[in-house]
Protein backbone atom coordinates (compact mmCIF):
# COMPACT_ATOMS: atom_id res chain seq x y z
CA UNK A 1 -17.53 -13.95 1.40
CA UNK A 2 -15.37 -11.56 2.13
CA UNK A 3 -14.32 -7.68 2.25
CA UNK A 4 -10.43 -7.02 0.60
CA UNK A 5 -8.30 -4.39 1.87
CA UNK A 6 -5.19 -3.50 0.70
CA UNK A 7 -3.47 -0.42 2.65
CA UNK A 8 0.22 0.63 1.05
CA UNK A 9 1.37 -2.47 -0.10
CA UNK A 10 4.23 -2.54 -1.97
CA UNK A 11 6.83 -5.30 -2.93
CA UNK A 12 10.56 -5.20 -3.29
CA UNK A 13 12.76 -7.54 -5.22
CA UNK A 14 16.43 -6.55 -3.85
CA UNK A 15 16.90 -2.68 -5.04
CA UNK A 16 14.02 -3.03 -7.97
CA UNK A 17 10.32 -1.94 -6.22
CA UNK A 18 7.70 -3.79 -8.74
CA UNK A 19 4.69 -2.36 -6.25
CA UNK A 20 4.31 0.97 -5.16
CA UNK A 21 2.33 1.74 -1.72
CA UNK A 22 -1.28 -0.07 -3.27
CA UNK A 23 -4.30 1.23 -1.68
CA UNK A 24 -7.76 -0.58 -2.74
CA UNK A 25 -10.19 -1.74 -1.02
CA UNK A 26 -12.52 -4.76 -2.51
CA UNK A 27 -16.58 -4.99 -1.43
CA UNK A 28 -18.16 -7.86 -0.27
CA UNK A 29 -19.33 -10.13 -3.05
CA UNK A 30 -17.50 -7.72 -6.07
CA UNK A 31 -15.93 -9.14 -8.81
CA UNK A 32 -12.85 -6.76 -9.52
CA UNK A 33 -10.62 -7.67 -12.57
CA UNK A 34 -7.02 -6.03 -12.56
CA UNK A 35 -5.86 -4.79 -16.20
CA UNK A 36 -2.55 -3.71 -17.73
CA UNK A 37 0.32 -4.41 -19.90
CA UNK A 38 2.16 -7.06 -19.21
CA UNK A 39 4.80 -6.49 -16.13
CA UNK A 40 2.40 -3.84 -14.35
CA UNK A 41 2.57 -5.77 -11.31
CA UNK A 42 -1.17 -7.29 -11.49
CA UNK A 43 -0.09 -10.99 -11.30
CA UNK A 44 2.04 -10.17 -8.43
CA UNK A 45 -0.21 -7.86 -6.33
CA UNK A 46 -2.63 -11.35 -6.68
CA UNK A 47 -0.27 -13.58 -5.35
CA UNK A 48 0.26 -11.24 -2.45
CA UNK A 49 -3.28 -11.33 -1.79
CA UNK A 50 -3.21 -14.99 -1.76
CA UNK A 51 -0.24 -15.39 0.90
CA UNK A 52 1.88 -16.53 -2.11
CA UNK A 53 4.10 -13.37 -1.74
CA UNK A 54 5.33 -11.78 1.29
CA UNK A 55 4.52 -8.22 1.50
CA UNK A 56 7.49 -5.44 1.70
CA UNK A 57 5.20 -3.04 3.47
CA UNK A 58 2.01 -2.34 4.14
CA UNK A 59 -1.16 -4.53 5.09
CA UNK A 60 -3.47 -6.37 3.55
CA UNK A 61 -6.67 -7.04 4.91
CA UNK A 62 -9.78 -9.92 4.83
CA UNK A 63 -12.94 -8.40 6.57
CA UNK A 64 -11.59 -6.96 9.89
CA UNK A 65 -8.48 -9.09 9.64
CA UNK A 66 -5.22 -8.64 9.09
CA UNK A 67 -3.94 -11.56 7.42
CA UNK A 68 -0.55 -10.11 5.58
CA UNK A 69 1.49 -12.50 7.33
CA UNK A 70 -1.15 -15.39 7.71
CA UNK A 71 -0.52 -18.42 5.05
CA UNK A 72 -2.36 -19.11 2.07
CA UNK A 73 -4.17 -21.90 3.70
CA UNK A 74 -5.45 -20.24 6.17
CA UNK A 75 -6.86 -17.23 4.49
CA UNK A 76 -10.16 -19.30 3.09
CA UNK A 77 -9.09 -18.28 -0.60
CA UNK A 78 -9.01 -20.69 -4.03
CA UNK A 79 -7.10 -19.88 -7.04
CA UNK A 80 -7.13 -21.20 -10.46
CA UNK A 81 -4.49 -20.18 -12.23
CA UNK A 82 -3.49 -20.09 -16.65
CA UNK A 83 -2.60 -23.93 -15.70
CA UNK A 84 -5.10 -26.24 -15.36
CA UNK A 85 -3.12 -28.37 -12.95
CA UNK A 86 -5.18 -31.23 -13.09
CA UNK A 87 -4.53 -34.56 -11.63
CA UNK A 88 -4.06 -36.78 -14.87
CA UNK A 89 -4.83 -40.38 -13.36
CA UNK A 90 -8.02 -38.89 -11.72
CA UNK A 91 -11.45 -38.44 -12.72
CA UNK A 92 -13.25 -35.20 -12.94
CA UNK A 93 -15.23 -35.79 -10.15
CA UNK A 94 -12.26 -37.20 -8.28
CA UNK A 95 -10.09 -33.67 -9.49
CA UNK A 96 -13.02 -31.32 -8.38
CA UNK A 97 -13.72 -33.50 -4.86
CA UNK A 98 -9.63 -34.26 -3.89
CA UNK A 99 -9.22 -31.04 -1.26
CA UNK A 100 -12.03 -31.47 0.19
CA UNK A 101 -10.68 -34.86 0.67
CA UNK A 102 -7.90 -34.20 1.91
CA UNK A 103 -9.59 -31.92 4.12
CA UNK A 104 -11.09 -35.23 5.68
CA UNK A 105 -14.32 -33.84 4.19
CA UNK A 106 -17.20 -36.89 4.62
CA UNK A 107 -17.25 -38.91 0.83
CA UNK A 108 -21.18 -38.10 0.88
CA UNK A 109 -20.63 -34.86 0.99
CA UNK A 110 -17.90 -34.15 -1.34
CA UNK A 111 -20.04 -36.12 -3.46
CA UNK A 112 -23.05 -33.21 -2.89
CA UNK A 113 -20.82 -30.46 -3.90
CA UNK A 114 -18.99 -31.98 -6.42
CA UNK A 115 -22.05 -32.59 -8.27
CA UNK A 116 -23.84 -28.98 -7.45
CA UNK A 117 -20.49 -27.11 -9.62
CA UNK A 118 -20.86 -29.14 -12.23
CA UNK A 119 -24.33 -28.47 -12.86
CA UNK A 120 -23.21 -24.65 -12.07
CA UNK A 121 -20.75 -25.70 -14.77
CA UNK A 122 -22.73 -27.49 -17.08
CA UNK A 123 -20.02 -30.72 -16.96
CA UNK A 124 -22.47 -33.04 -15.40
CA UNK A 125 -21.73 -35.56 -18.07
CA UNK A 126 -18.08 -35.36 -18.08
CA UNK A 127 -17.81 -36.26 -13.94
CA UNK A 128 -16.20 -40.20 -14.66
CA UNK A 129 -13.63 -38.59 -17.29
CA UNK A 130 -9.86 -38.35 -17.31
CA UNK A 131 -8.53 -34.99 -17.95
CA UNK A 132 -6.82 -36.44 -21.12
CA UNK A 133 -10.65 -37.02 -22.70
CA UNK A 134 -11.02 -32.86 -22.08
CA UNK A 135 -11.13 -30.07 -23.91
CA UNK A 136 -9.26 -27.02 -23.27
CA UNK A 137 -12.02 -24.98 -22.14
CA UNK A 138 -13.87 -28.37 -20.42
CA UNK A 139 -10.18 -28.78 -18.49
CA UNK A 140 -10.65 -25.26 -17.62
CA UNK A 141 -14.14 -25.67 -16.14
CA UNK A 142 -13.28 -28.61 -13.73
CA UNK A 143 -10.36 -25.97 -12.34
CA UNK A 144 -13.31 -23.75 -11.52
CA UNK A 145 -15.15 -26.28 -10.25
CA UNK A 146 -12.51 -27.41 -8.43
CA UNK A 147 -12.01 -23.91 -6.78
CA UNK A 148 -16.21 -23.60 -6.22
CA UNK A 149 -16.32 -26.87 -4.42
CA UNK A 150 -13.82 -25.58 -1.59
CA UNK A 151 -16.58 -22.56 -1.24
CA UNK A 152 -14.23 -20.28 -0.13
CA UNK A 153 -14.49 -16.64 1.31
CA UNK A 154 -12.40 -15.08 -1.95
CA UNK A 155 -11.99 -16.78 -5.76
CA UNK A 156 -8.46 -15.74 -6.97
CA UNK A 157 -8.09 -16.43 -10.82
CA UNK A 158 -4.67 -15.45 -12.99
CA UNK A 159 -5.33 -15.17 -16.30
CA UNK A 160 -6.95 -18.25 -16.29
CA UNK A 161 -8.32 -18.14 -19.91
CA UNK A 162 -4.91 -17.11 -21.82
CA UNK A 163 -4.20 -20.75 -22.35
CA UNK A 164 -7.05 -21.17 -24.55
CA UNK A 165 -7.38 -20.41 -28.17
CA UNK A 166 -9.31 -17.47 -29.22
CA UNK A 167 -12.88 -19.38 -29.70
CA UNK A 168 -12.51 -21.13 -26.14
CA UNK A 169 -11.21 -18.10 -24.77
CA UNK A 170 -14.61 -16.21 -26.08
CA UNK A 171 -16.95 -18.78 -24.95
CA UNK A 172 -15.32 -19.14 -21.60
CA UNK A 173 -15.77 -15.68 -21.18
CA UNK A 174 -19.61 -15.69 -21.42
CA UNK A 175 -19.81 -18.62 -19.81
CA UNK A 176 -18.02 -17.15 -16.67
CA UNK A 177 -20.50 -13.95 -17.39
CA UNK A 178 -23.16 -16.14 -16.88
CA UNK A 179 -21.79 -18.04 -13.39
CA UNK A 180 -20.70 -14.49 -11.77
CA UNK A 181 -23.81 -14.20 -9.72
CA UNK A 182 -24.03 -18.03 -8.71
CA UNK A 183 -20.57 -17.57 -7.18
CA UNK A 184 -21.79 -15.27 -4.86
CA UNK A 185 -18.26 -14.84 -3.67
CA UNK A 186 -15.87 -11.81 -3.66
CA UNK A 187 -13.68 -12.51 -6.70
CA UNK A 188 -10.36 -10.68 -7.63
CA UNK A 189 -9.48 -11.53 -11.12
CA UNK A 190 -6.41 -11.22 -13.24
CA UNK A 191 -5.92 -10.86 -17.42
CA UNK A 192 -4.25 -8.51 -19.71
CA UNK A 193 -7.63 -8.69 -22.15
CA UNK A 194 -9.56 -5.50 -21.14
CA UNK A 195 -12.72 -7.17 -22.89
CA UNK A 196 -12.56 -9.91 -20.14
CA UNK A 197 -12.21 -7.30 -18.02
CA UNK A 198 -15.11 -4.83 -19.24
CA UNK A 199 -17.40 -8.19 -19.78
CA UNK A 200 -16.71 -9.51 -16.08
CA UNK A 201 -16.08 -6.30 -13.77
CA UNK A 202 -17.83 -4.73 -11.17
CA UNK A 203 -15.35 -2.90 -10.58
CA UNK A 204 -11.60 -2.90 -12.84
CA UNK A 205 -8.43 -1.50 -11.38
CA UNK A 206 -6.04 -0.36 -14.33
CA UNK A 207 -2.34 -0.85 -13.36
CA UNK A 208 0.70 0.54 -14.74
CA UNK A 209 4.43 0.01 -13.28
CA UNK A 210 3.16 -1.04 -10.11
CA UNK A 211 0.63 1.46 -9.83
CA UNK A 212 -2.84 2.01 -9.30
CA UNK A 213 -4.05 4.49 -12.86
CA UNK A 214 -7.79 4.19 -11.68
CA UNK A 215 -10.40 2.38 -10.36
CA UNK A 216 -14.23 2.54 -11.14
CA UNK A 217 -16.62 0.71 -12.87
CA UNK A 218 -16.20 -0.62 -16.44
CA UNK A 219 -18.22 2.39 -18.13
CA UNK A 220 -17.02 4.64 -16.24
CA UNK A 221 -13.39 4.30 -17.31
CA UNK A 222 -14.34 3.96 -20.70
CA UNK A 223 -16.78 7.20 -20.88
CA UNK A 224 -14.35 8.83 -18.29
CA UNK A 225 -10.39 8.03 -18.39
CA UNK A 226 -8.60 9.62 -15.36
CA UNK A 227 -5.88 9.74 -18.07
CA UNK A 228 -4.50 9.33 -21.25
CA UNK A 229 -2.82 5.46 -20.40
CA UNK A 230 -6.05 4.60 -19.14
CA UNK A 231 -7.81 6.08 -22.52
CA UNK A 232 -5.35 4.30 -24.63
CA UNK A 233 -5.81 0.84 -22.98
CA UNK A 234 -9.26 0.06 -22.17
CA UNK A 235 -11.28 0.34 -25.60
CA UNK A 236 -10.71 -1.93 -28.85
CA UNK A 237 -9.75 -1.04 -30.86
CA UNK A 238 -7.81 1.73 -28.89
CA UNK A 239 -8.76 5.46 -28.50
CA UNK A 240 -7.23 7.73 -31.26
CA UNK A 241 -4.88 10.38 -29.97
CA UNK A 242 -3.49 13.58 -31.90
CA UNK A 243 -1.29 16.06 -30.34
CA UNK A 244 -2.70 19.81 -30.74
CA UNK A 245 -2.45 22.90 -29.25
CA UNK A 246 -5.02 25.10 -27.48
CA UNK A 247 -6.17 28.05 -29.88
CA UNK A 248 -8.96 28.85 -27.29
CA UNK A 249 -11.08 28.19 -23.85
CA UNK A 250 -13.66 29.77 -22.52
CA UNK A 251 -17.78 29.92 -22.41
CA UNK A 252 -18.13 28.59 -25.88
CA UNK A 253 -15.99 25.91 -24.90
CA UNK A 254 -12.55 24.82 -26.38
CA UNK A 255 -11.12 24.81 -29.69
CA UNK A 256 -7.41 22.95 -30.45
CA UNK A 257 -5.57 22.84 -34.00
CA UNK A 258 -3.62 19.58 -35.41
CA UNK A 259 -0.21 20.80 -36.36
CA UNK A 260 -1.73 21.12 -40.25
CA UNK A 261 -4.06 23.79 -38.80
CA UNK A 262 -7.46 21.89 -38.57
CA UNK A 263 -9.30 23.46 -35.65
CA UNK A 264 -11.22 20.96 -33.63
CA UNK A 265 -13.86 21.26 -30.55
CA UNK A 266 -13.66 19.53 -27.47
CA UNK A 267 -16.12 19.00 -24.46
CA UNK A 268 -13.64 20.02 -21.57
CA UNK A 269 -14.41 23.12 -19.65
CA UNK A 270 -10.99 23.62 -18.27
CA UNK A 271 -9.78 26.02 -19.97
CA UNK A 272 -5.86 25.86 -20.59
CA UNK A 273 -3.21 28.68 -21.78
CA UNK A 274 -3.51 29.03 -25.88
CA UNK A 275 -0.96 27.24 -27.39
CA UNK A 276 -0.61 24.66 -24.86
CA UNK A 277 0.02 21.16 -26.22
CA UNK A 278 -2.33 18.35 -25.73
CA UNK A 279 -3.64 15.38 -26.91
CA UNK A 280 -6.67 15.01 -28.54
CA UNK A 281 -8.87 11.94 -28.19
CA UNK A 282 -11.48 9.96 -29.59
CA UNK A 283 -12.97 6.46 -30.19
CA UNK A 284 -12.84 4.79 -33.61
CA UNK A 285 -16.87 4.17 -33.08
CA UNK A 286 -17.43 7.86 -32.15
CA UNK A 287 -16.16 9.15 -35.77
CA UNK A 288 -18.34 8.74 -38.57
CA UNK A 289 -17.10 8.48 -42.39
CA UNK A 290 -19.02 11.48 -44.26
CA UNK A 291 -18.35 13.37 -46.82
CA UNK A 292 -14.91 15.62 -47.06
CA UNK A 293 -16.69 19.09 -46.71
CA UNK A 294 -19.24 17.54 -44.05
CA UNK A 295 -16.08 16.06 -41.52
CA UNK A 296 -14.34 18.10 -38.53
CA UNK A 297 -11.23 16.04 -40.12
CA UNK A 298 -9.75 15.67 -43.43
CA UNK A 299 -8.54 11.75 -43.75
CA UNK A 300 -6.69 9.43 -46.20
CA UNK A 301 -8.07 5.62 -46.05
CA UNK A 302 -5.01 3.49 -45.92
CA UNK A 303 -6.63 0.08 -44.93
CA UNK A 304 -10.38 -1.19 -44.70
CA UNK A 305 -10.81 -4.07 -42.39
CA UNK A 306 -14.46 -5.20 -43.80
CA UNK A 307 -15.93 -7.77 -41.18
CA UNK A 308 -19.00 -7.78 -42.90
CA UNK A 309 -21.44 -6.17 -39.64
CA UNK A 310 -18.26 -3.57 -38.95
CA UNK A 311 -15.65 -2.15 -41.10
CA UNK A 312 -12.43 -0.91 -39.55
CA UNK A 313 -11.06 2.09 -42.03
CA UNK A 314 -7.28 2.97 -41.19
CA UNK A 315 -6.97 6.37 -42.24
CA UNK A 316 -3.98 9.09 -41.93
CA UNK A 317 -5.52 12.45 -40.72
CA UNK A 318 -2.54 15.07 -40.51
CA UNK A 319 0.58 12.52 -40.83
CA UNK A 320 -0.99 10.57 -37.57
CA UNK A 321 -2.88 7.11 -37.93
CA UNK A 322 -6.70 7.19 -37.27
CA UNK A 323 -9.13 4.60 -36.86
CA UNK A 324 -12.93 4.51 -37.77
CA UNK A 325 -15.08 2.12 -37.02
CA UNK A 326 -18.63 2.18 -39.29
CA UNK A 327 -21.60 -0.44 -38.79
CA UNK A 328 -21.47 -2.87 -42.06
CA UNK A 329 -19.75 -1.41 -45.66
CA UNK A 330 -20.04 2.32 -46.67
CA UNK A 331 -18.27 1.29 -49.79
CA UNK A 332 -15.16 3.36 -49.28
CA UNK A 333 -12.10 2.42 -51.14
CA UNK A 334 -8.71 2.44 -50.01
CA UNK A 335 -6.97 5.54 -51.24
CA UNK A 336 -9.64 7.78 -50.91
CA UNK A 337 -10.17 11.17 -48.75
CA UNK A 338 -12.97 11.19 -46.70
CA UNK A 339 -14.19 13.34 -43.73
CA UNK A 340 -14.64 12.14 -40.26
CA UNK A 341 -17.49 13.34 -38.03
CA UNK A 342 -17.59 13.56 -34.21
CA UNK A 343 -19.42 15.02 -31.46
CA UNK A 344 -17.13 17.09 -29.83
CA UNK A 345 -18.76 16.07 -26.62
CA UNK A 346 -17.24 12.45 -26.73
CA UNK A 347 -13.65 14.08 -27.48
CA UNK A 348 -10.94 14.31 -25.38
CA UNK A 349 -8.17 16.13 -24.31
CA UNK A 350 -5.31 15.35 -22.22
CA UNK A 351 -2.30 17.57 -20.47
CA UNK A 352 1.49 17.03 -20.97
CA UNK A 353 1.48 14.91 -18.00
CA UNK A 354 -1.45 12.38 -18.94
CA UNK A 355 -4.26 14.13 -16.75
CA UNK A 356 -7.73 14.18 -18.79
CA UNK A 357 -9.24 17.52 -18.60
CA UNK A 358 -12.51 17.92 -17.34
């Protein structure tokens, strides 16, 4: 295993910087998933990691070790990547064992470690097939096992479920859930699905432009959001935001107004200028569908998504779109005016600039 350091890395492509002076630093044995929209830089802060990129600036660091400038192959890493890359003419077991033979690795024991990933992998019984007899997902798994064979210090993956279709992708998922503590191997781990990255994390790192937004555990982003782009991303479906206005802060905590005059309370103890704008948040599963003259909010159902244990309602609360989330049918129609329910406790409010108040 090993510890990752990264200390002001950035990367340059002619005049256009894509990643801004990156500070992180990785435990021993952590899994850390990086999140964000697509072009945030994740993908290429990975391959930087690997040796795959050449650093502008800055260091990055295995253990003790400063490896920026040290090649892939000698920085005791495996990747898989959204390809499976397999070898087509080859068996599984031949696919899983061939860098190790190349490494001039002895055929009995290849054969020993082949056969201890698969059983990690449960793909025992698919060791004499061709890639072409595969599945998706069982393609997928003799990548990984390909990667676990090697036992390296550090598992790189990039987005290497987006190639699968949304079943796969799910079952993959747990399935990699499941392995995380037999890897026993410091993993950095790439995908633009936060719920791969709040299922598998230790520890997520929520990029934006190139930029760190925060870093902390899975719960902890989603309970706590440094700011209003990390509020809005992790959580699905994504955290409702309302821009208000501060009618007042202090010891009894503070009150904001929607621009139809609804007063609402919040949790924060900050306790901002009134009539300074904000934005209001909180999660679809935090409001609860009651009764107009028992709601905080006033709201007009548009849309109800009934999944028979959930039902998404998509409501308009003062000309803005809300959504509620309710466990199994209330039996609200489309059309109607309800009230939604909250504690202000698990509201939110942000600052002009993004910042979450505390």
């Amino acid at each position: 295993m090993a510890r990752l350091e990264l200390r002001q890395v950035t990367k340059t492509f002619g005049d256009t910087t894509v990643i801004h002076g990156v500070d992180l630093q990785v435990a021993d044995g952590e899994f850390c998933v990086f999140v964000g929209p697509s072009g945030c830089g994740k993908s290429t802060l990975l391959r930087m990691i690997a040796g795959l990129e050449e650093c502008t600036s800055g260091q990055v660091r295995f253990d003790d070790a400063d490896v920026t400038d040290a090649q892939p192959a000698r920085r005791g890493i495996a990747m898989v990547f959204q390809s499976y890359a397999l070898y087509p003419h080859m068996t599984v077991a031949a696919n899983m064992g061939f860098g190790l033979k190349i490494a001039k690795v002895p055929p009995a024991e290849i054969a020993t470690k082949v056969a201890a990933a698969a059983r990690t992998l449960q793909i025992e019984h698919l060791l004499e097939r061709r890639p072409k007899d595969l599945s998706g997902g069982q393609r997928q798994r003799v990548a990984i096992g390909r990667a676990i064979v090697r036992a390296p210090r550090m598992f790189l993956f990039d987005e290497p479920l987006s190639n699968l279709d949304a079943a796969l992708r799910v079952e993959m998922r747990i399935e990699l859930a499941k392995i995380k503590s037999q890897l026993a191997t410091t993993v950095v781990y790439v995908t633009h699905d936060q719920v791969e990255a709040m299922t598998l994390a230790d520890k997520i790192v929520v990029l934006r432009e190139g930029r760190i937004e925060q870093v902390g555990r899975p719960l902890d982003l989603y309970a706590r959001p440094a700011n209003q782009f990390v509020a809005g991303f992790i959580g699905s479906p994504k955290m409702n935001l309302l821009p208000v206005r501060v009618q007042s802060a202090g010891a009894g905590g503070l009150r904001v107004a929607l621009d139809d005059g609804t007063a609402l309370a919040a949790g924060a103890t900050e306790t901002p200028a009134a009539g300074t704008p904000l934005v209001f948040g909180i999660r679809p599963e935090h409001l609860q569908v009651v009764p107009v003259a028992d709601g905080q909010l006033r709201a007009e159902v548009l849309v109800a998504e009934r999944l028979g244990g959930e039902t998404y309602f998509h409501a308009r609360v003062a000309d803005r779109p809300v959504i509620a989330r309710m466990t199994g049918d209330s039996g609200v129609s489309v059309g109607e005016t309800v009230g939604l329910a909250f504690d202000p406790a698990q509201a939110h409010c942000f600052v002009p600039d993004g910042r979450r108040l505390q």
